[in-house]
C-alpha atoms as a PDB file:
ATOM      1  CA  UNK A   1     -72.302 131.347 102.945  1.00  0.00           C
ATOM      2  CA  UNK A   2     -73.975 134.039 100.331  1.00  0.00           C
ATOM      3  CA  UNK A   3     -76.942 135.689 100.242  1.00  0.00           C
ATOM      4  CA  UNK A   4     -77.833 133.254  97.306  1.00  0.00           C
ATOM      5  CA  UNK A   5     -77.070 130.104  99.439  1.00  0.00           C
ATOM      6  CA  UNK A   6     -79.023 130.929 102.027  1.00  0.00           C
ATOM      7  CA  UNK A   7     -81.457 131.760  99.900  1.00  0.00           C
ATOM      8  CA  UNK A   8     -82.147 128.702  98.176  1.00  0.00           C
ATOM      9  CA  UNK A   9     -81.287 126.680 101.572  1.00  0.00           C
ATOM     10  CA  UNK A  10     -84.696 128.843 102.952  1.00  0.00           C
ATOM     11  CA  UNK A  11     -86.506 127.991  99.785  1.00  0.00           C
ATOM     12  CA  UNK A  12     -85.479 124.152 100.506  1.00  0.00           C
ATOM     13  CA  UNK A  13     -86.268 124.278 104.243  1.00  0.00           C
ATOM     14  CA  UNK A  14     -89.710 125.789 103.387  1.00  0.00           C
ATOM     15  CA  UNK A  15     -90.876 123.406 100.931  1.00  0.00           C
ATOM     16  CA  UNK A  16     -90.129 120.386 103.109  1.00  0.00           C
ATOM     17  CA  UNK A  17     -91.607 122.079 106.086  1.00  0.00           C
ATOM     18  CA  UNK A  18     -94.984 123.527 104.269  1.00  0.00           C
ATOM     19  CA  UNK A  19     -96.824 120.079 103.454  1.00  0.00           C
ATOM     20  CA  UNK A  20     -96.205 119.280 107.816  1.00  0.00           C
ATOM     21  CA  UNK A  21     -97.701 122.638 108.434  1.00  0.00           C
ATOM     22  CA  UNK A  22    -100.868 121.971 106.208  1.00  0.00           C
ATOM     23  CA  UNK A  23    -101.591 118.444 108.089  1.00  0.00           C
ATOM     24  CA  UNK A  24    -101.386 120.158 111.784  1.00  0.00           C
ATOM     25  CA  UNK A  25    -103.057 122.906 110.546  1.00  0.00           C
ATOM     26  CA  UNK A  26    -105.702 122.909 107.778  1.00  0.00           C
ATOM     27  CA  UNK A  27    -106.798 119.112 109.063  1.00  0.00           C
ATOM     28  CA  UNK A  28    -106.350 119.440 112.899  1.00  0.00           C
ATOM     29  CA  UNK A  29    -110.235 118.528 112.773  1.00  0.00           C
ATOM     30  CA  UNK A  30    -109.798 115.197 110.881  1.00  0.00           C
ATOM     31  CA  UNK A  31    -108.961 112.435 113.690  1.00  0.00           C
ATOM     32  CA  UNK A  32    -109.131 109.619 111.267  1.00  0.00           C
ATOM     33  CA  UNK A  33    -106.721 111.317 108.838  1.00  0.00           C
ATOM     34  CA  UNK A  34    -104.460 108.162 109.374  1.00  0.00           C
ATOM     35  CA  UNK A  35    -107.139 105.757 109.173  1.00  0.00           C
ATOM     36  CA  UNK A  36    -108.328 107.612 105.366  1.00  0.00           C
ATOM     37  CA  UNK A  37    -104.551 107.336 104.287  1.00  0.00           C
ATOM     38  CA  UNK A  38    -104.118 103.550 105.109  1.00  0.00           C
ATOM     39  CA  UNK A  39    -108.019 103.135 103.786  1.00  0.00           C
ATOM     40  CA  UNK A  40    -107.057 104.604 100.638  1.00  0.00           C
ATOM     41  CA  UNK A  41    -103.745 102.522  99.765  1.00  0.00           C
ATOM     42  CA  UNK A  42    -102.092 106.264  98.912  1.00  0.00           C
ATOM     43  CA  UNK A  43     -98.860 104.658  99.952  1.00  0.00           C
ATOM     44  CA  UNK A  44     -98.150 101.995  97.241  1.00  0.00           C
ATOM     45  CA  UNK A  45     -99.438 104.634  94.989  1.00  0.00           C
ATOM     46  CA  UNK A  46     -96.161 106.978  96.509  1.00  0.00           C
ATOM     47  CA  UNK A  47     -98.258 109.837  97.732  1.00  0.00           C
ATOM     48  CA  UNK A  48     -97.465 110.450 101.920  1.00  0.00           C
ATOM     49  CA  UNK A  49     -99.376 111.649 104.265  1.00  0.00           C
ATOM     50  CA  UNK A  50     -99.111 114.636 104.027  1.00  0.00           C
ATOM     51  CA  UNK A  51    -100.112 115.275 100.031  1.00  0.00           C
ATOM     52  CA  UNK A  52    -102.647 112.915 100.634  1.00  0.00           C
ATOM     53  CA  UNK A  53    -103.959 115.405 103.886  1.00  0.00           C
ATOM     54  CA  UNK A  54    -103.744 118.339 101.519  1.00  0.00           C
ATOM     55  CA  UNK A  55    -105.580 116.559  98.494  1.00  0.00           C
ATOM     56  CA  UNK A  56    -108.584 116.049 101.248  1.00  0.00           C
ATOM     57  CA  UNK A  57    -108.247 119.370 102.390  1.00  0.00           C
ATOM     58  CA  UNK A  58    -108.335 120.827  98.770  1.00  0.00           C
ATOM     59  CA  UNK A  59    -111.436 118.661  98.245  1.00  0.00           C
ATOM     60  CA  UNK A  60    -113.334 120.234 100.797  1.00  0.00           C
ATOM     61  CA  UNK A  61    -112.971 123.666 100.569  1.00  0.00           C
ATOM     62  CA  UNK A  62    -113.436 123.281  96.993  1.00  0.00           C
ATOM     63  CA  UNK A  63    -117.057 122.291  97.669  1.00  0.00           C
ATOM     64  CA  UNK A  64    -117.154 123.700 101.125  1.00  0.00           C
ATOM     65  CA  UNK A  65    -117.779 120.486 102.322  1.00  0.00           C
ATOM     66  CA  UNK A  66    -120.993 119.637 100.463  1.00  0.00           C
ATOM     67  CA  UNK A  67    -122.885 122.291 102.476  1.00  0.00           C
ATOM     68  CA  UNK A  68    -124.129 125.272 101.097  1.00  0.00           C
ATOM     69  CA  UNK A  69    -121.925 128.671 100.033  1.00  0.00           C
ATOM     70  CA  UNK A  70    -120.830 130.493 103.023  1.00  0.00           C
ATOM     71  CA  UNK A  71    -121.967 128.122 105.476  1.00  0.00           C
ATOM     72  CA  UNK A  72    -119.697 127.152 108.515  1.00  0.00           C
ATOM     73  CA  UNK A  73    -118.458 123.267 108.599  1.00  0.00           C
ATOM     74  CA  UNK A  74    -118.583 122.062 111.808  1.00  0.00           C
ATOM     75  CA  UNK A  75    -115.240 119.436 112.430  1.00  0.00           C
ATOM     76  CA  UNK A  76    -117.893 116.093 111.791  1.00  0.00           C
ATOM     77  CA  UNK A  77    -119.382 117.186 108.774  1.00  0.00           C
ATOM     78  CA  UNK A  78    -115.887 117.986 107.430  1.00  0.00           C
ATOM     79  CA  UNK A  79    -114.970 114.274 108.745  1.00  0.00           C
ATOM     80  CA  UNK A  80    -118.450 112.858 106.955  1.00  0.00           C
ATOM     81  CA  UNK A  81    -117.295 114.905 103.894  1.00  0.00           C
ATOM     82  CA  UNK A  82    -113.865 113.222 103.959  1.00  0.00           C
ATOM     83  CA  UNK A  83    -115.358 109.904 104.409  1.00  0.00           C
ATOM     84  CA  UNK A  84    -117.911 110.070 101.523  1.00  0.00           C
ATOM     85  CA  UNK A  85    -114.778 110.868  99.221  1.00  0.00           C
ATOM     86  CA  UNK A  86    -113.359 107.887  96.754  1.00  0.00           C
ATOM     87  CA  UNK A  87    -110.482 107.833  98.700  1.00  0.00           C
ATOM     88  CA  UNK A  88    -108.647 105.481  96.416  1.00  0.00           C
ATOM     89  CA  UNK A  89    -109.607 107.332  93.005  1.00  0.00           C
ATOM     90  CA  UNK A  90    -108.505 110.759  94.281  1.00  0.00           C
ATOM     91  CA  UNK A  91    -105.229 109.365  96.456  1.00  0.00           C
ATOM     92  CA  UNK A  92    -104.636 107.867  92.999  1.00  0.00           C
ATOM     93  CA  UNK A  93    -105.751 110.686  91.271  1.00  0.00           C
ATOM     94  CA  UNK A  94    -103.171 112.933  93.203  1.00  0.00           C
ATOM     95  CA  UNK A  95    -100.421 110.899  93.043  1.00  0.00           C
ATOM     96  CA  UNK A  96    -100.170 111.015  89.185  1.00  0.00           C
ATOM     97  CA  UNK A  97    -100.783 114.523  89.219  1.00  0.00           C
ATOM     98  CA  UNK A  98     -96.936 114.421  91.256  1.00  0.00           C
ATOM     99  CA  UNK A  99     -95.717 112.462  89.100  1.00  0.00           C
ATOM    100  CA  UNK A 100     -95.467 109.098  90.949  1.00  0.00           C
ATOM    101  CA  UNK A 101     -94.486 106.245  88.681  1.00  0.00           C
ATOM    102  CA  UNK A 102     -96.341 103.557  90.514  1.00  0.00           C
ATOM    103  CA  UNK A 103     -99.450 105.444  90.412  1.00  0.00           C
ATOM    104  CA  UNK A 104     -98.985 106.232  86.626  1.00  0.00           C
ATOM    105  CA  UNK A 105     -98.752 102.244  86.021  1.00  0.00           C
ATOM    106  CA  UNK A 106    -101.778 101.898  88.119  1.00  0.00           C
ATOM    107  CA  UNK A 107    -103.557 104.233  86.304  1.00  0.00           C
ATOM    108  CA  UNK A 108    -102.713 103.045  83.107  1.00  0.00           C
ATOM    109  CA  UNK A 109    -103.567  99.303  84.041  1.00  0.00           C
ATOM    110  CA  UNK A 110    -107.264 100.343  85.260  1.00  0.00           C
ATOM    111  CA  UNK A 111    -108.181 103.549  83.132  1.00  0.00           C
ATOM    112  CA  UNK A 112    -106.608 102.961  79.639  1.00  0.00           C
ATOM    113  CA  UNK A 113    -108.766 100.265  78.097  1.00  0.00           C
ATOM    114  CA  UNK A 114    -111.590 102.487  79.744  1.00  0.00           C
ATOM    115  CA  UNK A 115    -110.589 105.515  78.406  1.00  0.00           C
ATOM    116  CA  UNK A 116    -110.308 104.660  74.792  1.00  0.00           C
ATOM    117  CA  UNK A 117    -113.638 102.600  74.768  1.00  0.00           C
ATOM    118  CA  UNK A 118    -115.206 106.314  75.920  1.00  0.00           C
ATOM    119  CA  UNK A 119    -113.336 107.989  74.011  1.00  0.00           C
ATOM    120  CA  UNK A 120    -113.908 105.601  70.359  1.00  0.00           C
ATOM    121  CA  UNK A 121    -117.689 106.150  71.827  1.00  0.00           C
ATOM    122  CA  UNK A 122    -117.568 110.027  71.981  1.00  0.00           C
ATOM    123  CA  UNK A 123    -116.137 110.462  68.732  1.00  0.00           C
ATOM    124  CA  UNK A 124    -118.213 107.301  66.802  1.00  0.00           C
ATOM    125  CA  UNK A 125    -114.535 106.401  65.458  1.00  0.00           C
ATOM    126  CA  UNK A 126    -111.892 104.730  66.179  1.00  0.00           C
ATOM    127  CA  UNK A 127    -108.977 106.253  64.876  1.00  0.00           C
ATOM    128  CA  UNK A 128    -110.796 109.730  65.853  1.00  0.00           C
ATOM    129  CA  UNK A 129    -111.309 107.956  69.687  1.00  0.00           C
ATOM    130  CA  UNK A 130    -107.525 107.129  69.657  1.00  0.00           C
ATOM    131  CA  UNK A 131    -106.567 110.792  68.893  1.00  0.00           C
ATOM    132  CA  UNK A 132    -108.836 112.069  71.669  1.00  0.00           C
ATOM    133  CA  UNK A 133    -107.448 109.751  74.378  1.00  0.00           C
ATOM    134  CA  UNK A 134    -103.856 110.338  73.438  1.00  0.00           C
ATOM    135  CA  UNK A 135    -104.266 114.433  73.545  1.00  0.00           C
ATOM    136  CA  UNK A 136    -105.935 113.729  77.010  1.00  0.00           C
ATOM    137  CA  UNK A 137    -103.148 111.386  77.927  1.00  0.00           C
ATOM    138  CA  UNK A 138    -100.618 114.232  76.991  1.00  0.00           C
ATOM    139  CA  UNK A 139    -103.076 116.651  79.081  1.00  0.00           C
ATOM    140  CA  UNK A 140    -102.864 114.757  82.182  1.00  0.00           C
ATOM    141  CA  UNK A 141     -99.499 113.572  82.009  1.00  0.00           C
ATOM    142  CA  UNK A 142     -98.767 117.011  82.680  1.00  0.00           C
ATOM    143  CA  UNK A 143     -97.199 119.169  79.568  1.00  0.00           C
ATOM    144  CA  UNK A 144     -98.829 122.574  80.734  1.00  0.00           C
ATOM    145  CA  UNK A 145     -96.671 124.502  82.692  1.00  0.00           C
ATOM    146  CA  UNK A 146     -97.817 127.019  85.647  1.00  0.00           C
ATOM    147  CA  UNK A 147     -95.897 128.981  87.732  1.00  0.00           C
ATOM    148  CA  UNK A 148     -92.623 127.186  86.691  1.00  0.00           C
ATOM    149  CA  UNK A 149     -93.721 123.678  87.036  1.00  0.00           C
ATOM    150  CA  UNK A 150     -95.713 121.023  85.674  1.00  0.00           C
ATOM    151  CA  UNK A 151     -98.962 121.120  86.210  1.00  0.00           C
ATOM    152  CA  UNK A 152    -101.817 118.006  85.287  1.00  0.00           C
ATOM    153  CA  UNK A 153    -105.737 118.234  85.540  1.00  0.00           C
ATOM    154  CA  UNK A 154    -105.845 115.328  87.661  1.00  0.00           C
ATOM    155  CA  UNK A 155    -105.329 118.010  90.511  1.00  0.00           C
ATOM    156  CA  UNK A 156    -108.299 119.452  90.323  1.00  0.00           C
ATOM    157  CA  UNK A 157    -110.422 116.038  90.729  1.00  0.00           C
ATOM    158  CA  UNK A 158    -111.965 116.211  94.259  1.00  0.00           C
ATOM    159  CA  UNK A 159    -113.019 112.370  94.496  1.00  0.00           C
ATOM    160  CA  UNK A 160    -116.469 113.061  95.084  1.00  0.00           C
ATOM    161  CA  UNK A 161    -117.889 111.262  91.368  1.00  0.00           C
ATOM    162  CA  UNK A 162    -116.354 108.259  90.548  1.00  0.00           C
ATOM    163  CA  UNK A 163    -112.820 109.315  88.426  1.00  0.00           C
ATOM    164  CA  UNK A 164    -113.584 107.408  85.705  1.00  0.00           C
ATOM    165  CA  UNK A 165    -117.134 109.740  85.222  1.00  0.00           C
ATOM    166  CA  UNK A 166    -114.333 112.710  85.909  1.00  0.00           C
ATOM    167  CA  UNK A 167    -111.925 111.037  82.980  1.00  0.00           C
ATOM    168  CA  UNK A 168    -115.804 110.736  80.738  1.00  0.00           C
ATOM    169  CA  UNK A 169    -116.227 114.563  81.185  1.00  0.00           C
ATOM    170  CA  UNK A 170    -112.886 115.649  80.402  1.00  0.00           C
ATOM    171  CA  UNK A 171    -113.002 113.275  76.895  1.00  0.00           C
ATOM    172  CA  UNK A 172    -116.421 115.143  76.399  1.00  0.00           C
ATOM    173  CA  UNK A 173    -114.996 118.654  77.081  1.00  0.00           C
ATOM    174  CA  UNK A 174    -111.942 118.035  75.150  1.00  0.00           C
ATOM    175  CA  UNK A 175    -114.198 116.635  72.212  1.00  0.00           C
ATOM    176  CA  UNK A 176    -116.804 119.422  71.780  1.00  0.00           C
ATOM    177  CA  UNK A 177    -113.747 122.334  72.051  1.00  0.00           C
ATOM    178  CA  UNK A 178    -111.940 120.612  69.238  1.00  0.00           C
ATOM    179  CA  UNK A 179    -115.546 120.289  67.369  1.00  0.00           C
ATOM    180  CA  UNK A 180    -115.639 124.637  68.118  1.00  0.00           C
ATOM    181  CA  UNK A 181    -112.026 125.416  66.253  1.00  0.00           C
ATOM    182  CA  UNK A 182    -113.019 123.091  63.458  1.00  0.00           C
ATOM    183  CA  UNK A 183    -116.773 123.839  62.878  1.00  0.00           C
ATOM    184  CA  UNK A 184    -116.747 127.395  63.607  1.00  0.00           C
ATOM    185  CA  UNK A 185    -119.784 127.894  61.816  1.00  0.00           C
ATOM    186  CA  UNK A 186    -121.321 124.655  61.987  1.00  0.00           C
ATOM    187  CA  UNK A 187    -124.142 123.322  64.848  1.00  0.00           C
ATOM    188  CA  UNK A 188    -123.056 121.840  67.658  1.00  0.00           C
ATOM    189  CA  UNK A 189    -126.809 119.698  67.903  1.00  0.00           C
ATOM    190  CA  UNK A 190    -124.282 116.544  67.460  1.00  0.00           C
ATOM    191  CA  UNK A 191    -121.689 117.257  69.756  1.00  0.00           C
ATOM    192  CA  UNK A 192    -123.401 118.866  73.071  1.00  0.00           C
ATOM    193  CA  UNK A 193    -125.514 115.771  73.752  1.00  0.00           C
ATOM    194  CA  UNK A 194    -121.920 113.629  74.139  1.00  0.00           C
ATOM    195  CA  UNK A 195    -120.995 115.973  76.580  1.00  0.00           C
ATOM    196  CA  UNK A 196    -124.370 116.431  78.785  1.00  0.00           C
ATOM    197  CA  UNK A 197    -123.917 112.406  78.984  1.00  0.00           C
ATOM    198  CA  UNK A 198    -121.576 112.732  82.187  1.00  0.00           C
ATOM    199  CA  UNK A 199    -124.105 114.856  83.874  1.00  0.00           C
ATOM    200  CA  UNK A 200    -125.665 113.267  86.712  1.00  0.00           C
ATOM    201  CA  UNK A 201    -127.191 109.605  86.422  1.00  0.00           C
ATOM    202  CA  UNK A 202    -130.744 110.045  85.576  1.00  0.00           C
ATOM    203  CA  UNK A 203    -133.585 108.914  88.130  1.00  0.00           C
ATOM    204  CA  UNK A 204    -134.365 105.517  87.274  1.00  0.00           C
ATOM    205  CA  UNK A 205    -130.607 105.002  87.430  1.00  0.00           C
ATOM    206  CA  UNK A 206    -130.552 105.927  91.322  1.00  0.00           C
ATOM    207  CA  UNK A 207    -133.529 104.181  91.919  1.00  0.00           C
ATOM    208  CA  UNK A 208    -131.560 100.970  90.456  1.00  0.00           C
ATOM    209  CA  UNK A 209    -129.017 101.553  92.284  1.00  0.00           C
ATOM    210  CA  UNK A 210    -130.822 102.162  95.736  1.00  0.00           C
ATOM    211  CA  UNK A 211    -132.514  98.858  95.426  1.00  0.00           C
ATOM    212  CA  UNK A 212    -128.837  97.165  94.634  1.00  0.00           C
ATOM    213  CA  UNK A 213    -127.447  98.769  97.464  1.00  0.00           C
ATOM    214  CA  UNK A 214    -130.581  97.674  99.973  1.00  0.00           C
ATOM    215  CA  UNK A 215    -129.616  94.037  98.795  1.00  0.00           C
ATOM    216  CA  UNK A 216    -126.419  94.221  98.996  1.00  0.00           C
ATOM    217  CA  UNK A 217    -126.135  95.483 102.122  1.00  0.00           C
ATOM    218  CA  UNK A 218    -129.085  93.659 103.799  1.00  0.00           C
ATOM    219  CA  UNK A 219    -127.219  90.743 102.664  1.00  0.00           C
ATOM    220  CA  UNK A 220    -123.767  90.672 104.400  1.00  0.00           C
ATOM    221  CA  UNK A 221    -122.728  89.115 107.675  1.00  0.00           C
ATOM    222  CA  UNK A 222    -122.789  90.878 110.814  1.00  0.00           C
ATOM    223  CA  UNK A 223    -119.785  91.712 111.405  1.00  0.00           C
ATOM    224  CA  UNK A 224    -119.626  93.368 107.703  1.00  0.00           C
ATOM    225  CA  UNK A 225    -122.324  95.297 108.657  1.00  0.00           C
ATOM    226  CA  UNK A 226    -120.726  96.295 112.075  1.00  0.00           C
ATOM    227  CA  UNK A 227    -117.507  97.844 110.589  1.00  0.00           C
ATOM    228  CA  UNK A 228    -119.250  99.649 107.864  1.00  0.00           C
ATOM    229  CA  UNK A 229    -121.676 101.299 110.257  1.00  0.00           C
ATOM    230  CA  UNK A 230    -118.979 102.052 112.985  1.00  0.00           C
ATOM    231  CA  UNK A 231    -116.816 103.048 110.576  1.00  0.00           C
ATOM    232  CA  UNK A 232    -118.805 105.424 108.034  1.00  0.00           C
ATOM    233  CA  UNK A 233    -122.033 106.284 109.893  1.00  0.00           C
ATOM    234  CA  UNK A 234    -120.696 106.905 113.477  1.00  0.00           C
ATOM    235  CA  UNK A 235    -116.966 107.759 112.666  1.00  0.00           C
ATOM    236  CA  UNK A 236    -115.347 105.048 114.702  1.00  0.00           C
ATOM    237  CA  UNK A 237    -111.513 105.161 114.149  1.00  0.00           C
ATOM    238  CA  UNK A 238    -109.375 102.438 113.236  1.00  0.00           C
ATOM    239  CA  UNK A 239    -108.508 102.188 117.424  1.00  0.00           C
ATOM    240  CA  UNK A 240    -111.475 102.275 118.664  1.00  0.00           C
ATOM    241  CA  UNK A 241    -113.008  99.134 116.731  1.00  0.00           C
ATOM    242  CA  UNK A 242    -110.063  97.111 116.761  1.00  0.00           C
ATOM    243  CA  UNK A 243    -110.722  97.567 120.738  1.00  0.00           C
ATOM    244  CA  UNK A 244    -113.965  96.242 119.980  1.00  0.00           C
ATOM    245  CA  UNK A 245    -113.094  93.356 117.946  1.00  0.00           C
ATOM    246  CA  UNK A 246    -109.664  92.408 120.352  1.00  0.00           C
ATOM    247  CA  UNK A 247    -107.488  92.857 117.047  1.00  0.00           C
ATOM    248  CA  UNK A 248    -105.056  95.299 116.295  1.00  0.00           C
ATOM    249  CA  UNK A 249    -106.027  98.315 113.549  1.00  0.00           C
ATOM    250  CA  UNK A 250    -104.506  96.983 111.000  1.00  0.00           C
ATOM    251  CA  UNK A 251    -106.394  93.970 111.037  1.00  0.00           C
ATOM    252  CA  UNK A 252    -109.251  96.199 111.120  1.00  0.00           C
ATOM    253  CA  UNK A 253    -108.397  98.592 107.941  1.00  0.00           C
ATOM    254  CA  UNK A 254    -107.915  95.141 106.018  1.00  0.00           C
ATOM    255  CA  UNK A 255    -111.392  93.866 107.186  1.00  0.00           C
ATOM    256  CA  UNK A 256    -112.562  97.536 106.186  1.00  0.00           C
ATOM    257  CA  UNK A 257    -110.979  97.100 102.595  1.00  0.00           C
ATOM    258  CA  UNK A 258    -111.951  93.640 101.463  1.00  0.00           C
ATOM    259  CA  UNK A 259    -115.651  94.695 102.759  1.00  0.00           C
ATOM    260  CA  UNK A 260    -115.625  97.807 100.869  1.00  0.00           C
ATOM    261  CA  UNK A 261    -114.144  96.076  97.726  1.00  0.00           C
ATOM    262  CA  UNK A 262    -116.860  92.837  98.137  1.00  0.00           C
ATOM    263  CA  UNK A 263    -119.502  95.370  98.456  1.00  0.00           C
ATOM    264  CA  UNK A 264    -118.533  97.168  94.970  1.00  0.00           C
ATOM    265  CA  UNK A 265    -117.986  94.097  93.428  1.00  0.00           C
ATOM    266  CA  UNK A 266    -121.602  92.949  94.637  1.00  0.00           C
ATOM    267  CA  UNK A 267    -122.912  95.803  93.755  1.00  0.00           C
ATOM    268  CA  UNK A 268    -121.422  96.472  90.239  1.00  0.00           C
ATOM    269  CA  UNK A 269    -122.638  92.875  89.236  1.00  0.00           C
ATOM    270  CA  UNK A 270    -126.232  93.395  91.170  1.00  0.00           C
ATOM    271  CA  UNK A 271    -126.808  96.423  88.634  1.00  0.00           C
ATOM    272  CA  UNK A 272    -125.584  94.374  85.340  1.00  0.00           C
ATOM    273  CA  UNK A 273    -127.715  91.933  86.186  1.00  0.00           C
ATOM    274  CA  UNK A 274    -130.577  94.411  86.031  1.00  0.00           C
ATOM    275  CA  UNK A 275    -129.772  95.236  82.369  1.00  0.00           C
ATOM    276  CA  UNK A 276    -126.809  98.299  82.856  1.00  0.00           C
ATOM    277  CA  UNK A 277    -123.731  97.912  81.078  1.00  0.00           C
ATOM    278  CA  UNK A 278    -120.654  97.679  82.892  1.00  0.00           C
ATOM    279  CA  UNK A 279    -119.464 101.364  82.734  1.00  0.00           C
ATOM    280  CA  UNK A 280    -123.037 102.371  83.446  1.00  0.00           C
ATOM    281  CA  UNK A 281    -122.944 100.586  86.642  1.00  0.00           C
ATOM    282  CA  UNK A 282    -119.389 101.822  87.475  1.00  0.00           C
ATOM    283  CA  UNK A 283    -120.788 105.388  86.853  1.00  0.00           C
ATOM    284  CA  UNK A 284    -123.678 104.677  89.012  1.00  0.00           C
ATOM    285  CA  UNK A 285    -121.953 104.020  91.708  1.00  0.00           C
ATOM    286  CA  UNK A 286    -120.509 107.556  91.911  1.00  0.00           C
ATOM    287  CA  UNK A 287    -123.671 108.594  93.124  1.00  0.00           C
ATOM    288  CA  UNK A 288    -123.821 110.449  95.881  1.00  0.00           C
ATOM    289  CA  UNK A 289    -125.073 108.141  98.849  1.00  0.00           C
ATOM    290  CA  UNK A 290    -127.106 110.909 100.321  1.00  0.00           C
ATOM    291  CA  UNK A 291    -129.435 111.271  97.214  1.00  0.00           C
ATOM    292  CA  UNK A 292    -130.759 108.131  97.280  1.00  0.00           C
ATOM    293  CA  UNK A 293    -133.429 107.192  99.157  1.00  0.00           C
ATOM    294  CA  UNK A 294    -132.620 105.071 101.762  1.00  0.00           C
ATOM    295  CA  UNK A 295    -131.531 104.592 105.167  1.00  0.00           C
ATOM    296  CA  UNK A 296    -128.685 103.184 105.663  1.00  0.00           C
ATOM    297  CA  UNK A 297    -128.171 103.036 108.860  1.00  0.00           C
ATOM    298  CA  UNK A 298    -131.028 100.997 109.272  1.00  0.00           C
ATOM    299  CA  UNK A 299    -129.663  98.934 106.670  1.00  0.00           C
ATOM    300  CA  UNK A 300    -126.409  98.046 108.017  1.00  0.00           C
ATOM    301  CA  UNK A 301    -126.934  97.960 111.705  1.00  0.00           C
ATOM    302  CA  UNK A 302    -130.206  95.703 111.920  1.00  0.00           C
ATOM    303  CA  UNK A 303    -130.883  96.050 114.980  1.00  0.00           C
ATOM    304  CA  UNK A 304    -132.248  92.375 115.694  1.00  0.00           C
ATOM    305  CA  UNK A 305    -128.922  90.791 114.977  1.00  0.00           C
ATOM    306  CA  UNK A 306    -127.874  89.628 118.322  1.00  0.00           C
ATOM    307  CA  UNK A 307    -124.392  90.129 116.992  1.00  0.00           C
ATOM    308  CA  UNK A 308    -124.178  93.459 116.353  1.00  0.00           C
ATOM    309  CA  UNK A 309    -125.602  94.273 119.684  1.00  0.00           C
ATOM    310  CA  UNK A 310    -122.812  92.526 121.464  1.00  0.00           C
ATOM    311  CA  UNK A 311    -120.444  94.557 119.573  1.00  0.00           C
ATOM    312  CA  UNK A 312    -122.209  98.001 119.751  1.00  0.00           C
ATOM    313  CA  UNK A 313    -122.816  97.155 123.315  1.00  0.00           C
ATOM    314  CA  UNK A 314    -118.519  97.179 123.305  1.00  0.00           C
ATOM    315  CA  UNK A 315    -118.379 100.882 121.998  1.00  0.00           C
END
């Protein structure tokens, strides 16, 4: 065999081997990596483990974990990190960004009608909002090349807003530098405010959204309550409270998904009905949980429910 054989056989070997390598290595601290994936539905969406371990891993040391510059990450605030992500949005997210067909349908179903009704908004126009959406559709489909491939924004979303607030911002961005090369010499008093509207929800909006949550919450069943606390608060895996309950972990990640989808359904209706429009409410709900103010741990275990005593009594 030549040089250039073996060369390209190396090159071969080393790109199949490299994503492995990243998931024992860079995430040997995240037990529940397995219990994320399946959480997330990455695999209908065609992204594997393994791109889905290095699209958490990229999140985190992006942000260092949500702690401050420099400072060390102990392994469960790196796990508390991972948890707080939307899982689905960025597995999603990543999967388009490799080109995954399935994940490019999904996208399109969900984000498209979205995306132009932001987009017609931005711009006050419609055939101006169709332009914008389509250059970011050409943007994220991946036309810029780096380093010899195809390369897409979506790779740098890190799942920690909601992606459709990420998909607002890039609209905005792409907006006001179009505005720049065309108005040169023109004001941009019209165009900044569009932009500055992805910026974080203002304060009345969290408080709106606390209160939802504190019903919504307060008002599901025990058990509800039992795998969201196990789950999210004390990092239970998948194992461990399908012990609990006497069913296998599968059972338990599809308990853990239609609660987590009947809670944002709850919750996205619970702030509409207090006067936000739709996308406001889905944009409120990329809050951060840790900035508003409540406890949820009081919330969701309640400690008087004889129920969830028998089951934390099990752990």
């Amino acid at each position: 065999m030549d040089s250039a054989s073996d060369s390209a056989d190396l090159e071969q070997a080393t790109a199949e081997v490299r994503p492995r390598d990243v998931v024992a290595s860079s995430l040997r601290d995240v037990e529940a990596v397995d219990d994320l994936y399946r959480l997330s539905g990455a695999e209908a969406f065609g992204l594997t483990l393994a791109d889905f371990a290095v699209a958490l891993d990229e999140a985190g040391r992006k942000s260092n974990f949500g702690l401050a510059a420099g400072a060390p990450a102990e392994a469960h605030q790196r796990q508390a990190f991972y948890r707080a992500l939307h899982l689905r949005e960025l597995a999603l997210a990543r999967a388009c960004a490799l080109g995954r067909e399935a994940a490019w349908t999904q996208f399109m179903a969900e984000f498209r009608g979205p995306v132009l009704q932001a987009a017609i908004g931005i711009t006050r126009s419609s055939s101006l909002g169709e332009e914008l959406a389509d250059s970011l559709y050409s943007e994220l489909f991946g036309l810029t090349q780096r380093d010899g491939r195809r390369w897409s924004p979506l790779e740098t979303y890190s799942g920690r807003g909601s992606l459709m607030g990420w998909l607002r911002a890039m609209l905005a961005q792409r907006h006001v530098n179009h505005f720049r090369k065309t108005h040169r010499e023109s004001p941009l008093e019209d165009v900044e405010p569009v932009a500055n509207a992805v910026a974080e929800p203002q304060p009345v909006q969290a408080t709106e959204l606390a209160e939802a949550v504190s019903g919504v919450l307060g008002g599901l069943d025990a058990e509800a309550r039992f795998l969201l606390s196990a789950y999210y608060l004390d990092r239970r895996t998948l194992l461990e409270l399908g012990g609990v309950l006497r069913v296998h972990e599968a059972t338990v990640s599809r308990k853990l998904k239609r609660v987590t989808e009947e809670v944002r359904k709850k919750l996205l209706k619970a702030l509409q009905n207090r006067g936000m429009s739709r996308r406001a409410a889905e944009e409120a709900l990329g809050v951060d949980p840790g900035d508003l103010d409540l406890n949820l741990r009081k919330l969701l275990q309640a400690p008087g429910d004889p129920a969830f005593l028998r089951k934390e009594g099990g752990l």
